[in-house]
Protein backbone atom coordinates (compact mmCIF):
# COMPACT_ATOMS: atom_id res chain seq x y z
CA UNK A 1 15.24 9.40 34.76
CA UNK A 2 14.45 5.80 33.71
CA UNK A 3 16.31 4.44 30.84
CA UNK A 4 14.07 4.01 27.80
CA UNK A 5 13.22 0.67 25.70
CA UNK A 6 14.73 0.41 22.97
CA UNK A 7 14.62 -1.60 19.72
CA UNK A 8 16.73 -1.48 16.50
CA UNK A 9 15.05 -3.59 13.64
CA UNK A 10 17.35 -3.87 10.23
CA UNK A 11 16.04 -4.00 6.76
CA UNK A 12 16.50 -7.01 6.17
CA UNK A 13 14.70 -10.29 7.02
CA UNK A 14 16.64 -10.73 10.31
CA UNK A 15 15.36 -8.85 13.39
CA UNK A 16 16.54 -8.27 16.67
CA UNK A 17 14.16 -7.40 19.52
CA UNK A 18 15.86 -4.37 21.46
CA UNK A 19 16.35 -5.42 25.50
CA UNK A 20 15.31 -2.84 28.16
CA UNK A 21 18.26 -1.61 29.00
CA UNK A 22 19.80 2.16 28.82
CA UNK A 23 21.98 2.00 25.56
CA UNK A 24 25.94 2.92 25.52
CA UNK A 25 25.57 6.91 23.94
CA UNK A 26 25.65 6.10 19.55
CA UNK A 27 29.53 6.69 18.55
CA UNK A 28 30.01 7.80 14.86
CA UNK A 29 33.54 5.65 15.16
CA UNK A 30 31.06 2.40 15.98
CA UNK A 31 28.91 2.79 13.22
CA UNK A 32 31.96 3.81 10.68
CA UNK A 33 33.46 0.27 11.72
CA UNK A 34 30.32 -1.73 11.58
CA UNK A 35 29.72 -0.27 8.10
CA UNK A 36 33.36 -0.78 7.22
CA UNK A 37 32.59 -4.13 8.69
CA UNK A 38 30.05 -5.19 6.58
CA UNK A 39 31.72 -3.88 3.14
CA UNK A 40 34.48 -5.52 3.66
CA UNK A 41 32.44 -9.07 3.78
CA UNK A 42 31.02 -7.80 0.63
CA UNK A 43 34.29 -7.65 -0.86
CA UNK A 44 35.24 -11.07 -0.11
CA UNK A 45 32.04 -13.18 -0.31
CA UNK A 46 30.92 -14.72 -3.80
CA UNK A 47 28.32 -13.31 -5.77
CA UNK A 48 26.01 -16.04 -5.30
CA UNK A 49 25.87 -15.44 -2.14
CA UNK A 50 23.49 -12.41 -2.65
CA UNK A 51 20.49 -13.61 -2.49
CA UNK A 52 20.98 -15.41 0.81
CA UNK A 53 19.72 -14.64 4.21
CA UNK A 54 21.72 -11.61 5.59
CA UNK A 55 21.17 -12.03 9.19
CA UNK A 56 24.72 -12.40 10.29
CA UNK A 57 25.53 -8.64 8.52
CA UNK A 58 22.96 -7.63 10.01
CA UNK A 59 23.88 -8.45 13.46
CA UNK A 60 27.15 -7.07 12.81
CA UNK A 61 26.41 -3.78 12.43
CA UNK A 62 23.77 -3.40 15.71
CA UNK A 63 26.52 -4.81 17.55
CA UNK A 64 28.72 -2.09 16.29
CA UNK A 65 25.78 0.63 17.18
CA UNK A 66 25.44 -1.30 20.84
CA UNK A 67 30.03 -1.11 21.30
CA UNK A 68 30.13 -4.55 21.17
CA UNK A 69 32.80 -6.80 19.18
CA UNK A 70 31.45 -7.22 15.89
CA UNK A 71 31.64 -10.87 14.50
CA UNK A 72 32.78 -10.97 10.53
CA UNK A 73 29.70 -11.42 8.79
CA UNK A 74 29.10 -14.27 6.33
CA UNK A 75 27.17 -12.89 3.79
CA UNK A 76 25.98 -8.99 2.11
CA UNK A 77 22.65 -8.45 2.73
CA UNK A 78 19.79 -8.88 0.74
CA UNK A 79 18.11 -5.51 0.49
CA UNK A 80 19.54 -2.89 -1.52
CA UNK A 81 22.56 -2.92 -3.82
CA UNK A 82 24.09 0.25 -5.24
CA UNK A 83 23.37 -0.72 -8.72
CA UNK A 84 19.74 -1.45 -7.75
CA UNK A 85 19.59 2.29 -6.73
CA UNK A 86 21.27 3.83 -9.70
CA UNK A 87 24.84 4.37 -7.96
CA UNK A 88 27.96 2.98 -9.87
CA UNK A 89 29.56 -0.66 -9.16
CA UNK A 90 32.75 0.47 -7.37
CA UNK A 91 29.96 2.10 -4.49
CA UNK A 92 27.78 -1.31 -4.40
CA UNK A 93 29.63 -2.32 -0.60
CA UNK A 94 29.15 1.02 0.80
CA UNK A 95 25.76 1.56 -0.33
CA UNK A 96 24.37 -1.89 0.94
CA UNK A 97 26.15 -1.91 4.12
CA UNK A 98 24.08 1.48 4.71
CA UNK A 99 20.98 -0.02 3.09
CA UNK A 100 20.67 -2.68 5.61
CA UNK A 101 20.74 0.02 8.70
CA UNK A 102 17.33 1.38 7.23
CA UNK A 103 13.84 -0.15 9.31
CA UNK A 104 11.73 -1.74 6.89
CA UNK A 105 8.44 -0.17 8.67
CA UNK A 106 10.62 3.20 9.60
CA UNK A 107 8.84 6.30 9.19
CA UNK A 108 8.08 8.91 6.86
CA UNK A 109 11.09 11.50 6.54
CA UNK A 110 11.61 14.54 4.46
CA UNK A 111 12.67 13.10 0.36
CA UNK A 112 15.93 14.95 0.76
CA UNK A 113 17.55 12.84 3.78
CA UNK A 114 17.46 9.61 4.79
CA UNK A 115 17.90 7.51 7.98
CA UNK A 116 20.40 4.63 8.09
CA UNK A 117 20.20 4.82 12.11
CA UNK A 118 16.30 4.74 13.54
CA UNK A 119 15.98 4.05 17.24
CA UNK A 120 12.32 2.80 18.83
CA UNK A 121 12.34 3.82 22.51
CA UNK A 122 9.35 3.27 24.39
CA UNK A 123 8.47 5.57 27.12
CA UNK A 124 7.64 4.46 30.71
CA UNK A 125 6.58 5.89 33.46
CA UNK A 126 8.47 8.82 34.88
CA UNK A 127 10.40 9.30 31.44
CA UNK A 128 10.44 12.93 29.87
CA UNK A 129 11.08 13.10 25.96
CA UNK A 130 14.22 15.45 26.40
CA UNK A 131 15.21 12.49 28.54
CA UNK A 132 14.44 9.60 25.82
CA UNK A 133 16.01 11.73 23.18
CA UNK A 134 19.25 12.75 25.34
CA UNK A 135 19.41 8.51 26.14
CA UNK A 136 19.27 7.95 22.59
CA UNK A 137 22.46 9.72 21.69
CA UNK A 138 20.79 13.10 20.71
CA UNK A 139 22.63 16.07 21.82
CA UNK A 140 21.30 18.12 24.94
CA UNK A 141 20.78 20.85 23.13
CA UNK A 142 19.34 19.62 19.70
CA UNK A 143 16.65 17.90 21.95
CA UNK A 144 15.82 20.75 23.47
CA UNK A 145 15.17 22.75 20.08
CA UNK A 146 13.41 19.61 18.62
CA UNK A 147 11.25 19.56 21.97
CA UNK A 148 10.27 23.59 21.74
CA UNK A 149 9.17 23.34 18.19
CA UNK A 150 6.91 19.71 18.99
CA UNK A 151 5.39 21.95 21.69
CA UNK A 152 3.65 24.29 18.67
CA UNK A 153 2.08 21.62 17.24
CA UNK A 154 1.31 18.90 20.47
CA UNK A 155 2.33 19.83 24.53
CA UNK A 156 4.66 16.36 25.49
CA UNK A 157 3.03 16.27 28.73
CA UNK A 158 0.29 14.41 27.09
CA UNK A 159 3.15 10.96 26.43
CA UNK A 160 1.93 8.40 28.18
CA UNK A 161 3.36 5.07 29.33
CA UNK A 162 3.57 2.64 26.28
CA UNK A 163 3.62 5.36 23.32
CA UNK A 164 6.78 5.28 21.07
CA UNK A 165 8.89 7.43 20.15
CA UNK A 166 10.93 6.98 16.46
CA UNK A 167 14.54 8.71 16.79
CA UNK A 168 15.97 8.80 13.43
CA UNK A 169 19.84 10.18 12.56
CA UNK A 170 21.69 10.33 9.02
CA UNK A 171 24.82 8.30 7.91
CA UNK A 172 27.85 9.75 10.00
CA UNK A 173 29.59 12.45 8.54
CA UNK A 174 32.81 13.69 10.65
CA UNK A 175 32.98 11.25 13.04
CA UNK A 176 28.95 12.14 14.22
CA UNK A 177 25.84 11.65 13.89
CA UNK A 178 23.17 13.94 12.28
CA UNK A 179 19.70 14.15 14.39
CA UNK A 180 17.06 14.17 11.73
CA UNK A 181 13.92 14.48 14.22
CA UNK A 182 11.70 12.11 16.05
CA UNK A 183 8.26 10.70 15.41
CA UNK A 184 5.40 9.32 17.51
CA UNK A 185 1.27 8.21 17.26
CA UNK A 186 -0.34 10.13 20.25
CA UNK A 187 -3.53 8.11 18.94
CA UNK A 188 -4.46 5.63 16.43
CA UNK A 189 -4.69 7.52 12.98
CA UNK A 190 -2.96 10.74 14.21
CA UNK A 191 1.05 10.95 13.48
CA UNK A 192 3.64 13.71 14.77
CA UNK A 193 6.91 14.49 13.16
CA UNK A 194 9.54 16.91 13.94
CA UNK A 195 12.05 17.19 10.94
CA UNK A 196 15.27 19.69 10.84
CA UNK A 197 14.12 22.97 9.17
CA UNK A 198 16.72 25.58 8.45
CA UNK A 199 14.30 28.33 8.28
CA UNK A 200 12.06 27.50 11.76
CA UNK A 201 12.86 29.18 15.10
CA UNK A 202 14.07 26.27 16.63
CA UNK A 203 15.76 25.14 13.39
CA UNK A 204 13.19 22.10 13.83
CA UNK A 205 9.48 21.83 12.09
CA UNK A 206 6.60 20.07 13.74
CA UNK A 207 3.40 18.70 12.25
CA UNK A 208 0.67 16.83 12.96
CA UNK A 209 -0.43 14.40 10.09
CA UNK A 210 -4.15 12.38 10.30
CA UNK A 211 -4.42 9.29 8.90
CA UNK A 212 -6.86 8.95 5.48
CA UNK A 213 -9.84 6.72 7.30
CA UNK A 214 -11.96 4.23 5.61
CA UNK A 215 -15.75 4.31 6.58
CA UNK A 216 -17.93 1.16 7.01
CA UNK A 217 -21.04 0.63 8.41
CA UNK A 218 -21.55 -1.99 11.10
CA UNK A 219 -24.52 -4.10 12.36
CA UNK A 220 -25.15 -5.76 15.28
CA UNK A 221 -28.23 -6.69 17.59
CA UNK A 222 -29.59 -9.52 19.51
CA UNK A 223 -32.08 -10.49 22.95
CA UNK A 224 -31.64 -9.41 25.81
CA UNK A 225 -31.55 -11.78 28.65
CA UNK A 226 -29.94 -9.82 31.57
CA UNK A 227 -29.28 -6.49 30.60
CA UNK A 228 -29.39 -4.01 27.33
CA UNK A 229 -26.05 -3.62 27.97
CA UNK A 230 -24.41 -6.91 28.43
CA UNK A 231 -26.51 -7.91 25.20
CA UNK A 232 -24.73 -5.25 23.78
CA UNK A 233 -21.01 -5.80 24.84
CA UNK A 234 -21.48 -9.66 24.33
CA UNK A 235 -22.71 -8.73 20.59
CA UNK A 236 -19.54 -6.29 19.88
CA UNK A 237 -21.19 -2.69 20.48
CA UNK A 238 -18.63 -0.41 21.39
CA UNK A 239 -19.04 1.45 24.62
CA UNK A 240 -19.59 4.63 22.85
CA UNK A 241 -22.09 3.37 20.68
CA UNK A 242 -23.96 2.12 23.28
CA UNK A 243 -23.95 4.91 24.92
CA UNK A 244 -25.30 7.22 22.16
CA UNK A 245 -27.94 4.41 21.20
CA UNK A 246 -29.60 4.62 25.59
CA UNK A 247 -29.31 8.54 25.05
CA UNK A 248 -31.55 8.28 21.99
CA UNK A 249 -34.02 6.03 23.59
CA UNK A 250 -34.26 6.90 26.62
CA UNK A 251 -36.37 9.99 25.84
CA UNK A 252 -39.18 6.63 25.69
CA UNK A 253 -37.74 4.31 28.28
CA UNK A 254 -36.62 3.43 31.93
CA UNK A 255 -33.97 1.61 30.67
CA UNK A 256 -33.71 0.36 34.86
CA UNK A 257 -37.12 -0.51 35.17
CA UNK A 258 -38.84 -1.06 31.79
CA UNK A 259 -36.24 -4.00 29.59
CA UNK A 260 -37.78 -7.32 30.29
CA UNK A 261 -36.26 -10.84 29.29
CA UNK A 262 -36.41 -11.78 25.58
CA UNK A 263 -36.59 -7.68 24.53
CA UNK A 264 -33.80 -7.01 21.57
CA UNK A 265 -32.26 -4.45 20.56
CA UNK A 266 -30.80 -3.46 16.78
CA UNK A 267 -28.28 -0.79 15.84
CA UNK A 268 -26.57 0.33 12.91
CA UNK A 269 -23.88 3.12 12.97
CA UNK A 270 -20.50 3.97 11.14
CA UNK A 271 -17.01 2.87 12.25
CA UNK A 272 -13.91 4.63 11.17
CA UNK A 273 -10.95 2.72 10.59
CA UNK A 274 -7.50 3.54 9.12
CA UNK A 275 -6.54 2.08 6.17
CA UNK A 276 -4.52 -0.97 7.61
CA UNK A 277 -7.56 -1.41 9.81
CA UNK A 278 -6.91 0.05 13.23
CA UNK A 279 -10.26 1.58 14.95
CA UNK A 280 -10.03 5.26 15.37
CA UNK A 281 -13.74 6.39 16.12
CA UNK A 282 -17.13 5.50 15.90
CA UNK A 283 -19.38 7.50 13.83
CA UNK A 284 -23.01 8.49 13.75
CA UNK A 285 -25.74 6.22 14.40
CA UNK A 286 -27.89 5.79 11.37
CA UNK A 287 -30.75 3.78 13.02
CA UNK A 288 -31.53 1.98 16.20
CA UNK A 289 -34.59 0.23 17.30
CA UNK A 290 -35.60 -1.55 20.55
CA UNK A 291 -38.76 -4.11 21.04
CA UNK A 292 -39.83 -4.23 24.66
CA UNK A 293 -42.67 -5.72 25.45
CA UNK A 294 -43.91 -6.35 22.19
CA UNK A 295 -44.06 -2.76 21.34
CA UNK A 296 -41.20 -1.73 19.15
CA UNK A 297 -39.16 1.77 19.36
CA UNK A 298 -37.54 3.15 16.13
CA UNK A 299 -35.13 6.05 15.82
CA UNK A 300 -33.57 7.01 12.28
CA UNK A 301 -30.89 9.82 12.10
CA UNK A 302 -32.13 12.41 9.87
CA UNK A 303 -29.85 15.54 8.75
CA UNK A 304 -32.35 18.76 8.67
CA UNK A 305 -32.04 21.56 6.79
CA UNK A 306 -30.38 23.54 8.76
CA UNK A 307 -28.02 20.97 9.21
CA UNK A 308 -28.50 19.78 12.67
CA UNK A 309 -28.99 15.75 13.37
CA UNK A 310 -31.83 14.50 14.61
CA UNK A 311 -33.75 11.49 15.27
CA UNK A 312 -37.14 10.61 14.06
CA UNK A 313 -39.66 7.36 14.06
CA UNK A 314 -40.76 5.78 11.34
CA UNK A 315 -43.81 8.40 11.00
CA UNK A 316 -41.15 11.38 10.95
CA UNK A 317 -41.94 12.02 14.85
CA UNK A 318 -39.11 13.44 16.70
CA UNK A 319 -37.53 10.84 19.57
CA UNK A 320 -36.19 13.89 21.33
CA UNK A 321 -38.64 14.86 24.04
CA UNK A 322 -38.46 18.34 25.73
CA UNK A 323 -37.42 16.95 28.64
CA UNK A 324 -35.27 13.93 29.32
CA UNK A 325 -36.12 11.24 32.15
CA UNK A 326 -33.11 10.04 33.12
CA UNK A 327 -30.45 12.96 32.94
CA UNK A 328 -27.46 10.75 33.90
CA UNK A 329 -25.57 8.03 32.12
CA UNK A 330 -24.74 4.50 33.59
CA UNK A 331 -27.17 5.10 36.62
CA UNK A 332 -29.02 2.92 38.80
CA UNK A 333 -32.24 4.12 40.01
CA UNK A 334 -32.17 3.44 43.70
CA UNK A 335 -35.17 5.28 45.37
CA UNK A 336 -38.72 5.97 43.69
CA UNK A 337 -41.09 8.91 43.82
CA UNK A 338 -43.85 8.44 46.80
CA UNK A 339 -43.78 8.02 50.24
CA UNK A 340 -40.93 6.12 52.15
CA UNK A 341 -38.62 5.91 55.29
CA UNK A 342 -36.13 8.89 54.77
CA UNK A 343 -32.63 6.84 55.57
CA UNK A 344 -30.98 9.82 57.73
CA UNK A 345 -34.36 11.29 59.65
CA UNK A 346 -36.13 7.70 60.44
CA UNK A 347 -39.21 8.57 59.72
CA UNK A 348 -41.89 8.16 56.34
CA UNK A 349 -42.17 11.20 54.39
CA UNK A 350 -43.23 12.02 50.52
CA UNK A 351 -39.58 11.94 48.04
CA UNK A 352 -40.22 13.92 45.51
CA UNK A 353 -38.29 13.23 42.97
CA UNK A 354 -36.40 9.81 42.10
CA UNK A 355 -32.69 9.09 42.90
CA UNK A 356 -29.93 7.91 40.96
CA UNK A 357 -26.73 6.05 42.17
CA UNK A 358 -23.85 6.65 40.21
CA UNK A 359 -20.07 7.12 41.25
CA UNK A 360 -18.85 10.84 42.42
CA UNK A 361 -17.73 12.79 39.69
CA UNK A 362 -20.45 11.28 37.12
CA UNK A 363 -21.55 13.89 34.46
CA UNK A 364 -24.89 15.17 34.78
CA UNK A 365 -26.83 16.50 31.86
CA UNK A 366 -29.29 19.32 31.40
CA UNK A 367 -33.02 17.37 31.26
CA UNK A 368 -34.04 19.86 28.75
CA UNK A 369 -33.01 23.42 26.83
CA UNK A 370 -33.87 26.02 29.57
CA UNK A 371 -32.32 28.84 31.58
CA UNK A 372 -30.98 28.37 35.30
CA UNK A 373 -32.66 30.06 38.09
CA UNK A 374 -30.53 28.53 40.99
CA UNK A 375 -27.40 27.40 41.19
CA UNK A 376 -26.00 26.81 45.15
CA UNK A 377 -26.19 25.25 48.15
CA UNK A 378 -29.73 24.46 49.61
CA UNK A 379 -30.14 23.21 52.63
CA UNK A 380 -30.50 19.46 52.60
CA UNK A 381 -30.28 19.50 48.93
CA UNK A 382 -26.58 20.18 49.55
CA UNK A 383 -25.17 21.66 45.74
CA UNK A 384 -28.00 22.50 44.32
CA UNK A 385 -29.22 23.18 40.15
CA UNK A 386 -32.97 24.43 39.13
CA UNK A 387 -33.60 24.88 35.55
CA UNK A 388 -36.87 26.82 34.16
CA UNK A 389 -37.97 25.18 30.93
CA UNK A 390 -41.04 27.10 30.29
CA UNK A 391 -44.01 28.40 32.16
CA UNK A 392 -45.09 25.15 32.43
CA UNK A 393 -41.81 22.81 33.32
CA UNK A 394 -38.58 23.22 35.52
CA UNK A 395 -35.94 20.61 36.71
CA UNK A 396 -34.12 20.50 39.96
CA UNK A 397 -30.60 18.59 40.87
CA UNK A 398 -29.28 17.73 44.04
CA UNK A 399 -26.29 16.47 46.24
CA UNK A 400 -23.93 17.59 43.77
CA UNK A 401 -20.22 17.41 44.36
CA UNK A 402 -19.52 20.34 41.52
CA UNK A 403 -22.33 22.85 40.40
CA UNK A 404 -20.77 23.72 36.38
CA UNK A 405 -23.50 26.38 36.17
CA UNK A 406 -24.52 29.81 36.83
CA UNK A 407 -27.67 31.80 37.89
CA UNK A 408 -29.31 32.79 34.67
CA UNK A 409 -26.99 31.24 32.42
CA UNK A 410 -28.81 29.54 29.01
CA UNK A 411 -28.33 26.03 29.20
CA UNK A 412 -29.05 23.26 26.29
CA UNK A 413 -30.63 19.79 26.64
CA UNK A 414 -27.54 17.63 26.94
CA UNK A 415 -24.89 19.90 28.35
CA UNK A 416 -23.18 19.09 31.33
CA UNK A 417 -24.59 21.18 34.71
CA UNK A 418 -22.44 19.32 37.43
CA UNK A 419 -20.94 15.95 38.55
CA UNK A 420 -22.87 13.38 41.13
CA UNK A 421 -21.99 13.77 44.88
CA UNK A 422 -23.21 13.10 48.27
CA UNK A 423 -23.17 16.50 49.84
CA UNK A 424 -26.46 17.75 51.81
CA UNK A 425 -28.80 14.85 54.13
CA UNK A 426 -27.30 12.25 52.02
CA UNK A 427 -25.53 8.78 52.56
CA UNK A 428 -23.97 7.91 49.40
CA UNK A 429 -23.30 9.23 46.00
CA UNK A 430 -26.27 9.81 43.77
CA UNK A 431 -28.44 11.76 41.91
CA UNK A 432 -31.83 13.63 43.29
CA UNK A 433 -34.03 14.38 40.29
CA UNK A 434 -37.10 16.27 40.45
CA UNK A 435 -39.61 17.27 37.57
CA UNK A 436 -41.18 20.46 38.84
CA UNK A 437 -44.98 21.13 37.12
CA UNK A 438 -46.88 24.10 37.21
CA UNK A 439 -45.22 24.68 40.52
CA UNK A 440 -45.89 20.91 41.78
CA UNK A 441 -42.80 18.22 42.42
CA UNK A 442 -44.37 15.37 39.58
CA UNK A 443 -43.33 11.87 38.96
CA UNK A 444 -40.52 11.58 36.57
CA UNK A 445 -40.96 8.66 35.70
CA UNK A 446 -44.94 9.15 35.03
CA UNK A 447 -44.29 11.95 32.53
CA UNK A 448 -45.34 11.63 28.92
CA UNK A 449 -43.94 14.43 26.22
CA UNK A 450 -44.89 15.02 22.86
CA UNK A 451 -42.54 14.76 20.52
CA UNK A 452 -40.27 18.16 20.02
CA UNK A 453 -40.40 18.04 16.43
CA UNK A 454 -42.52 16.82 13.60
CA UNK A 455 -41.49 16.30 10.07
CA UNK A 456 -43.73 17.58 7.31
CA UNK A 457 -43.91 18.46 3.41
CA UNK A 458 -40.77 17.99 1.71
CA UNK A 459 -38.76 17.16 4.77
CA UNK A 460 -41.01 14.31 5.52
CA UNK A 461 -40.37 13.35 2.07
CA UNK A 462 -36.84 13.35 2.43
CA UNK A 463 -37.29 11.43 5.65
CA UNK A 464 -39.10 8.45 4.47
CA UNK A 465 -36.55 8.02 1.13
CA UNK A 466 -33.58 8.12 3.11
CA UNK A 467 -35.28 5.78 6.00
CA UNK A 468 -36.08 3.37 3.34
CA UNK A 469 -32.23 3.04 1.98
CA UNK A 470 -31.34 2.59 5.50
CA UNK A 471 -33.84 -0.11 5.93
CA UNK A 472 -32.46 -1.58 2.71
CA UNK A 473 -28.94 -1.65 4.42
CA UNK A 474 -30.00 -3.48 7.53
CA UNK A 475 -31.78 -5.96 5.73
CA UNK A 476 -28.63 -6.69 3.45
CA UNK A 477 -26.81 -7.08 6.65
CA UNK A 478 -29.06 -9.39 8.30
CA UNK A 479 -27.32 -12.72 7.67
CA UNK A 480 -23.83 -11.06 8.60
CA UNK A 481 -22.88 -11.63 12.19
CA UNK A 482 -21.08 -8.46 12.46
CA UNK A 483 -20.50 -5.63 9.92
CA UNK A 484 -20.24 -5.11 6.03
CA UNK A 485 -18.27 -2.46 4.83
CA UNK A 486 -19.27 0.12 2.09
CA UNK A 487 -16.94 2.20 -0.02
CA UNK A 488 -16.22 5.52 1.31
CA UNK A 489 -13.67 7.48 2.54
CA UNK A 490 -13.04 10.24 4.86
């Protein structure tokens, strides 16, 4: 069991930075004399003194907590006197020498305790939380309760290296200290507290809290001299953005073969951020354009009636294509349809289909909504996936590590079939895609769709308003190199 990092941070302005070390087990007796410590400098230091720094107290009492000598402090702390809290003059020491032991940035606890004693411990790699909490002073037992009831709201497997744990415990009482429960953010925006609770199982509660998160809308966009998505890194586009936005458009583009120098790019899509301004998601993407070649490619979100998303052009023509050309994500296209020297056999023979390279393990999506008519091994194909469309259109897979399908198992455009692999005549990791027509192997690449769906009447109507108050965002943006936000809440 590694030790766990700790850090104790006072009230006050002073703070010390916890070392990485194991800490000496909390003794009730050492906090009683660092408190008795501290009121005793309050009984002997002027009252002008108050509103001095308080360091030195301050440092007196974590040296108490840590069993080291503590040094006769100067000065009472600034923070809290008794009188300031409503209790009466002849309890001012006490109550500010337990005032001080209080984190300024400690968190939330149930209104009927408090927490003069909060330990930070930081969990590494190999730690366990019964571990951290037993380190901390908590007794065996009491961690184990606290640790079954967190495990009905959030399995502590899922810790990772760098997350931190908040152990709190009440003023002593009896020579010990109360555990009042632990704290933690799995992920930005999502809080996890275990409190006592007389009437749970474990005589612990646990709940998961989600931050209140502020929506803004963001802008960005730019040429694009090497690649869409360097543009788009180098202009602040988060990876899932960017993403979403080549999923959109590539229902109209090779986005390996088609982007030329000087094409841009323009997006505009929600960001969720909590209210101190951490980034916990991205949104939707209300609009996204792309001009290559001089021709320019539109796509605004649109919420039908039914209350799916979708994407349209500016005319209210669906983006989404029956079938998708590039089923893959992050892919470079490394072999074309046509004739050419097969790598294993030697010799020139017609590829039907176009191949992929991508890493093992890749996701690989579902060209279009269908139902699957083969799912297994097939000879050099290795792992092999054929999906009928319609009477007109199938899809085929190959050299699959996993196959994440069944025979005759309904399949939508989108969902995952099986990861990239190399098994069958193949020499490296990649995707074999073939569009199968009317019974013939067909260029992917060369295929043109119509779009899937076609706004009309009062939908079209609702279309071209909202479109228009989107268009009237992006313009407001333009001069803004990154985002502007707009009131709204989640």
């Amino acid at each position: 069991m590694n030790s766990p990092r700790v850090e104790r941070t006072p009230t006050t302005t002073g703070t010390i930075d916890g070392a990485r070390h194991r800490p000496s087990p909390i003794r009730a007796k050492d906090v009683i004399a660092g408190l008795a410590m501290a009121a005793m400098a309050s009984l002997v230091v002027p009252a002008q003194a108050l509103a001095t720094d308080g360091d030195a107290t301050d440092l007196a009492v974590v040296a108490a907590l840590d069993g080291a000598a503590a040094p006769l402090p100067p000065r009472k702390p600034e923070a809290i006197t008794a009188e300031a809290a409503g209790a009466s003059p002849e309890a001012a020491p006490a109550a500010s020498a337990v005032a001080m032991l209080t984190p300024a940035n400690a968190p939330p606890v149930p209104a009927s305790t408090s927490a003069p004693v909060a330990i930070t411990a930081r969990v590494d790699r190999g730690d366990t939380l019964i571990g951290l909490l037993i380190d901390a002073g908590v007794d065996r037992v009491e961690a184990h309760k606290a640790v079954k009831a967190l495990q009905e709201v959030f399995d502590p497997r899922r810790l990772r290296p760098g997350h931190r744990v908040n152990i709190r415990f009440a003023e002593p009482v009896d020579d010990t200290l109360a555990f009042l429960g632990f704290d933690f953010e799995p992920s930005t925006g999502t809080q996890v507290i275990v409190a006592p609770d007389a009437d749970a199982e474990y005589g612990f509660s646990a709940e998961q809290q989600q931050a209140e998160l502020v929506r803004e809308v963001v802008r960005f966009g730019g040429p694009i001299t090497l690649s869409l998505y360097q543009a788009a890194v180098d202009a602040g586009v988060s990876d899932q953005a960017l993403s979403e936005m080549v999923r959109i458009l590539s229902y109209d583009i090779d986005f390996q073969r088609d982007i030329q120098k000087d094409d841009t790019f323009e997006v505009l899509y929600e960001r969720f951020n909590t209210e101190d301004g951490r980034h916990v998601r991205d949104g939707r993407i209300l609009f996204t354009a792309l001009t290559n070649g001089g021709h320019r490619m539109t796509a605004y979100a649109f919420e039908m009636a039914d209350g799916h998303l979708d994407y349209f052009n500016e005319k209210g023509q669906g983006v989404r294509k029956p079938l998708m050309r590039t089923p893959i994500d992050g892919a470079r296209l490394s072999s074309n349809y046509g004739m050419r020297k097969h790598p294993i056999l030697g010799y020139s023979r017609m590829h039907t289909g176009v191949d992929f390279a991508a890493p093992t393990g890749t996701p690989i999506y579902a060209a279009g909504d269908g139902v699957v008519d083969y799912a297994g091994r097939k000879g050099g194909y290795g792992k092999y996936v054929r999906i009928r469309h319609n009477s007109e259109f199938s899809t085929a897979y190959a050299h699959m590590s996993r196959i994440q399908v069944r025979a005759g198992e309904r399949v939508e455009q989108g969902e995952v079939i099986g990861r990239v692999g190399s098994t069958g005549m193949s020499t490296g990791p990649h995707l074999h895609y073939e569009i199968i027509r009317n019974g013939a192997k067909v260029n992917p690449m060369g295929v043109r769709f119509q779009p899937a769906i076609e706004l009309a009447g009062a939908d079209l109507e609702r279309f071209q308003s909202e479109r228009q108050a989107v268009d009237t965002l992006y313009a407001r943006l333009r001069n803004q190199t990154e985002l502007a936000s707009t009131a709204g809440r989640e």
